[in-house]
N, C-alpha and C. Protein backbone atom coordinates (compact mmCIF):
# COMPACT_ATOMS: atom_id res chain seq x y z
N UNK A 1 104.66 127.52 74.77
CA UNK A 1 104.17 126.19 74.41
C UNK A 1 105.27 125.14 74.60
N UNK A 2 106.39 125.67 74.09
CA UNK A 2 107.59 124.50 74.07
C UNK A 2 107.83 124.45 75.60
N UNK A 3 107.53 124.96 76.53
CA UNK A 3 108.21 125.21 78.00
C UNK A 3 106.98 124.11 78.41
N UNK A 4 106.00 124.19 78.16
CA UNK A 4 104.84 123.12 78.43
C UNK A 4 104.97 122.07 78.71
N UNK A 5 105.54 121.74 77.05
CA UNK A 5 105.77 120.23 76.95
C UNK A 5 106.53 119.65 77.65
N UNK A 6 107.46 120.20 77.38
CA UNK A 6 108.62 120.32 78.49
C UNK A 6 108.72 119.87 79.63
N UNK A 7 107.83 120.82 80.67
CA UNK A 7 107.12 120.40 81.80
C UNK A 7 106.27 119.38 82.04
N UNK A 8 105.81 119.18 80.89
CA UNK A 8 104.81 117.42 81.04
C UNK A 8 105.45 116.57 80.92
N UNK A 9 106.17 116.17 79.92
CA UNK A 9 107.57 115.31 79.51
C UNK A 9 108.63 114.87 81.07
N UNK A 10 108.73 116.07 81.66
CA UNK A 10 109.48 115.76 82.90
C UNK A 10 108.36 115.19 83.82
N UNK A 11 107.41 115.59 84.18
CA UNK A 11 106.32 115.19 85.12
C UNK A 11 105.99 113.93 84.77
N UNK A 12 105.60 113.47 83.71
CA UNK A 12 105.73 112.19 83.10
C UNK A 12 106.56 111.33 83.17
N UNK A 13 108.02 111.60 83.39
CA UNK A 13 109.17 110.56 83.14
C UNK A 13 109.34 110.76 85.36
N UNK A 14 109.02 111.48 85.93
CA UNK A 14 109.41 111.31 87.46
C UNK A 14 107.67 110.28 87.97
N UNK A 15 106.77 110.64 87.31
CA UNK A 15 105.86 109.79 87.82
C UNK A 15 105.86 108.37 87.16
N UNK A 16 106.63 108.30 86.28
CA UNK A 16 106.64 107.01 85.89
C UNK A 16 107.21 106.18 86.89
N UNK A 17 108.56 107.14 86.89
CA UNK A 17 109.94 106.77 88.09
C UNK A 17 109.44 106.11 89.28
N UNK A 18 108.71 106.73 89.76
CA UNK A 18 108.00 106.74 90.66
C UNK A 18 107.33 105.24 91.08
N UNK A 19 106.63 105.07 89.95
CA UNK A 19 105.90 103.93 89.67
C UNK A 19 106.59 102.63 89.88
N UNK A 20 107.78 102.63 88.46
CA UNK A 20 108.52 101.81 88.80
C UNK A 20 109.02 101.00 90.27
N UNK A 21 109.30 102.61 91.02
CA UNK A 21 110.11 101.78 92.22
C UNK A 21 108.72 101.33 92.99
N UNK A 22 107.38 101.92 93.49
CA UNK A 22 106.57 101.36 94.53
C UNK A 22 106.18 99.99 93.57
N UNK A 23 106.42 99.44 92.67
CA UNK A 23 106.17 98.22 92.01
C UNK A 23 107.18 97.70 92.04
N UNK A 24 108.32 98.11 92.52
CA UNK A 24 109.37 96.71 92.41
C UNK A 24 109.97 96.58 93.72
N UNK A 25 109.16 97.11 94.80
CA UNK A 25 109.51 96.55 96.10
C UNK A 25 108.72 94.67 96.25
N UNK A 26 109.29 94.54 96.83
CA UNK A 26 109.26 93.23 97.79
C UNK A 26 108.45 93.24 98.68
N UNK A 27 107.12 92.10 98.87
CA UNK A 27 106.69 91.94 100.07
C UNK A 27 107.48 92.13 101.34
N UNK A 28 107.08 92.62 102.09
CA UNK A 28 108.08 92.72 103.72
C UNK A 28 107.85 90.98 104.31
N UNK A 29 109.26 90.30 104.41
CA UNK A 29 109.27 88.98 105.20
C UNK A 29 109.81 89.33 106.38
N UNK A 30 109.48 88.67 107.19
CA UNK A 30 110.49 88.84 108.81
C UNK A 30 110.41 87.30 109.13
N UNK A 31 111.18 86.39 110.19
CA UNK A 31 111.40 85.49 110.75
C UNK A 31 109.89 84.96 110.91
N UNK A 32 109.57 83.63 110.93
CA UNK A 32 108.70 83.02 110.99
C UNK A 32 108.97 82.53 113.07
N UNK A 33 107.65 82.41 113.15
CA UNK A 33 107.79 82.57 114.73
C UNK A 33 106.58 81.51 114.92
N UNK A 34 106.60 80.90 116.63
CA UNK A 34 105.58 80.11 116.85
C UNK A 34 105.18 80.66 118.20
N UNK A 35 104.32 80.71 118.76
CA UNK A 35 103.38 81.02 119.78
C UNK A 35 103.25 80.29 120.60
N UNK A 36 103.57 79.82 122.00
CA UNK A 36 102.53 78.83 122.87
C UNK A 36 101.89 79.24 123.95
N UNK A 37 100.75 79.36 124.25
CA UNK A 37 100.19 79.93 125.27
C UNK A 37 99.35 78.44 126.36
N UNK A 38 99.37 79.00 127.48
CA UNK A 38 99.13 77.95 128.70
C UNK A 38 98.66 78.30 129.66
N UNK A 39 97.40 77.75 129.86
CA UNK A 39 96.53 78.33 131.25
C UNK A 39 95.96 77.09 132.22
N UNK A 40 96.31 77.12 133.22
CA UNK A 40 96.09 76.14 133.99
C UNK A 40 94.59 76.45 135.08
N UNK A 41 93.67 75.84 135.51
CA UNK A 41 92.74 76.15 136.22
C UNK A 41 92.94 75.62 137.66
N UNK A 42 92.95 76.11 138.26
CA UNK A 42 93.08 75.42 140.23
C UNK A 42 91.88 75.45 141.11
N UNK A 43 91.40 74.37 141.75
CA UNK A 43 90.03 74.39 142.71
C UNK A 43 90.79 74.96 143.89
N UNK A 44 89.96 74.76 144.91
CA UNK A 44 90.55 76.08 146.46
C UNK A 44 91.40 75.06 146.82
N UNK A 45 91.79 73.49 146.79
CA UNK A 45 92.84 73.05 147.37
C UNK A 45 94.07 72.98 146.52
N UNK A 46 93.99 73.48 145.26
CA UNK A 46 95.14 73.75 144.98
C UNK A 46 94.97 72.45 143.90
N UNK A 47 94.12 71.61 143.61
CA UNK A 47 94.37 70.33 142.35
C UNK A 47 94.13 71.31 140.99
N UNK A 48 94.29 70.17 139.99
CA UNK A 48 94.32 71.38 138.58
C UNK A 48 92.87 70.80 138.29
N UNK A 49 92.05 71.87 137.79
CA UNK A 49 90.87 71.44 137.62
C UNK A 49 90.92 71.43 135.47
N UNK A 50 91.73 72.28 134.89
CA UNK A 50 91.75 72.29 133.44
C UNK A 50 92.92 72.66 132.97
N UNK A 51 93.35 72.45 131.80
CA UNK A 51 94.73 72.92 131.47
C UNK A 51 94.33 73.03 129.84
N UNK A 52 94.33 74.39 129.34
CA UNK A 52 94.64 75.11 127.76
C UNK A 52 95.62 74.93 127.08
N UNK A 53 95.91 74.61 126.42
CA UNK A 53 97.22 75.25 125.31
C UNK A 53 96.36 75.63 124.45
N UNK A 54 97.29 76.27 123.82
CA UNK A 54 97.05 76.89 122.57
C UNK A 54 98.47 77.22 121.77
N UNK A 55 98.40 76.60 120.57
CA UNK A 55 99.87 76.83 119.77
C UNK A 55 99.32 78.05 117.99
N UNK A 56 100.45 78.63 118.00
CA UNK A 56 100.14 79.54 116.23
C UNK A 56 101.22 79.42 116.29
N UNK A 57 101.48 79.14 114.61
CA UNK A 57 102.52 79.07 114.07
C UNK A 57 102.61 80.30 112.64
N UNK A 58 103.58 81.36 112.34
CA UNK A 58 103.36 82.03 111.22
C UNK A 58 104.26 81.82 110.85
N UNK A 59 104.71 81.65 109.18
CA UNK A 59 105.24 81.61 108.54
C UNK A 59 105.81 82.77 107.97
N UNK A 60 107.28 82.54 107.69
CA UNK A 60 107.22 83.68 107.00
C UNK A 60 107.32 84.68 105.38
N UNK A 61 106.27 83.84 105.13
CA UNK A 61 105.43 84.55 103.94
C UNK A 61 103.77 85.08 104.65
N UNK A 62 103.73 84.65 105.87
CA UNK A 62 102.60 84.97 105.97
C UNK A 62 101.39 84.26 106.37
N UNK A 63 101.45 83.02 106.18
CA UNK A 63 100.76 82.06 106.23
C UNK A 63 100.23 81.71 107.85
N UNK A 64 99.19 81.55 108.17
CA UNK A 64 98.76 81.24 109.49
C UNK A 64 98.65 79.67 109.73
N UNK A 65 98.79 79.03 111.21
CA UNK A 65 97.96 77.92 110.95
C UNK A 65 98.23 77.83 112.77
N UNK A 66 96.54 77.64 112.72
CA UNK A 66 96.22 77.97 114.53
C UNK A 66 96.17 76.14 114.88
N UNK A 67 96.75 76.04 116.06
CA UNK A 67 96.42 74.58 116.56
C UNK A 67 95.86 74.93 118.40
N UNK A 68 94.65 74.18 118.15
CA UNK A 68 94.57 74.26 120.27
C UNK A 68 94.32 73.05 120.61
């Protein structure tokens, strides 16, 4: 019986352990970055018939914010 408790008492204090640390990590941040993308359209003589951008910007917490 005493070897029991024993064994729960320890199982108890490593899953706590446990706990602790996957709760006191930190969101993952990395560098905040911006995007620009560009597409140009051409008729058969070669004039530009359309031109795209497109800009994203992420933050880094995460945050999106699309501009076109």
């Amino acid at each position: 019986m005493r070897r029991e408790v024993h064994t729960l008492l320890v199982s108890l204090f490593v899953t706590n352990l446990l706990y602790v640390v996957a709760m006191g990590q930190q969101p993952r941040t990395y560098p905040p970055f911006t995007l620009v993308g560009r597409a140009t359209e051409y008729d058969s003589k070669g004039e530009t018939i359309a031109i795209w951008t497109y800009t994203r910007y992420e933050s880094a917490n995460g945050e999106l914010a699309q501009c076109q």
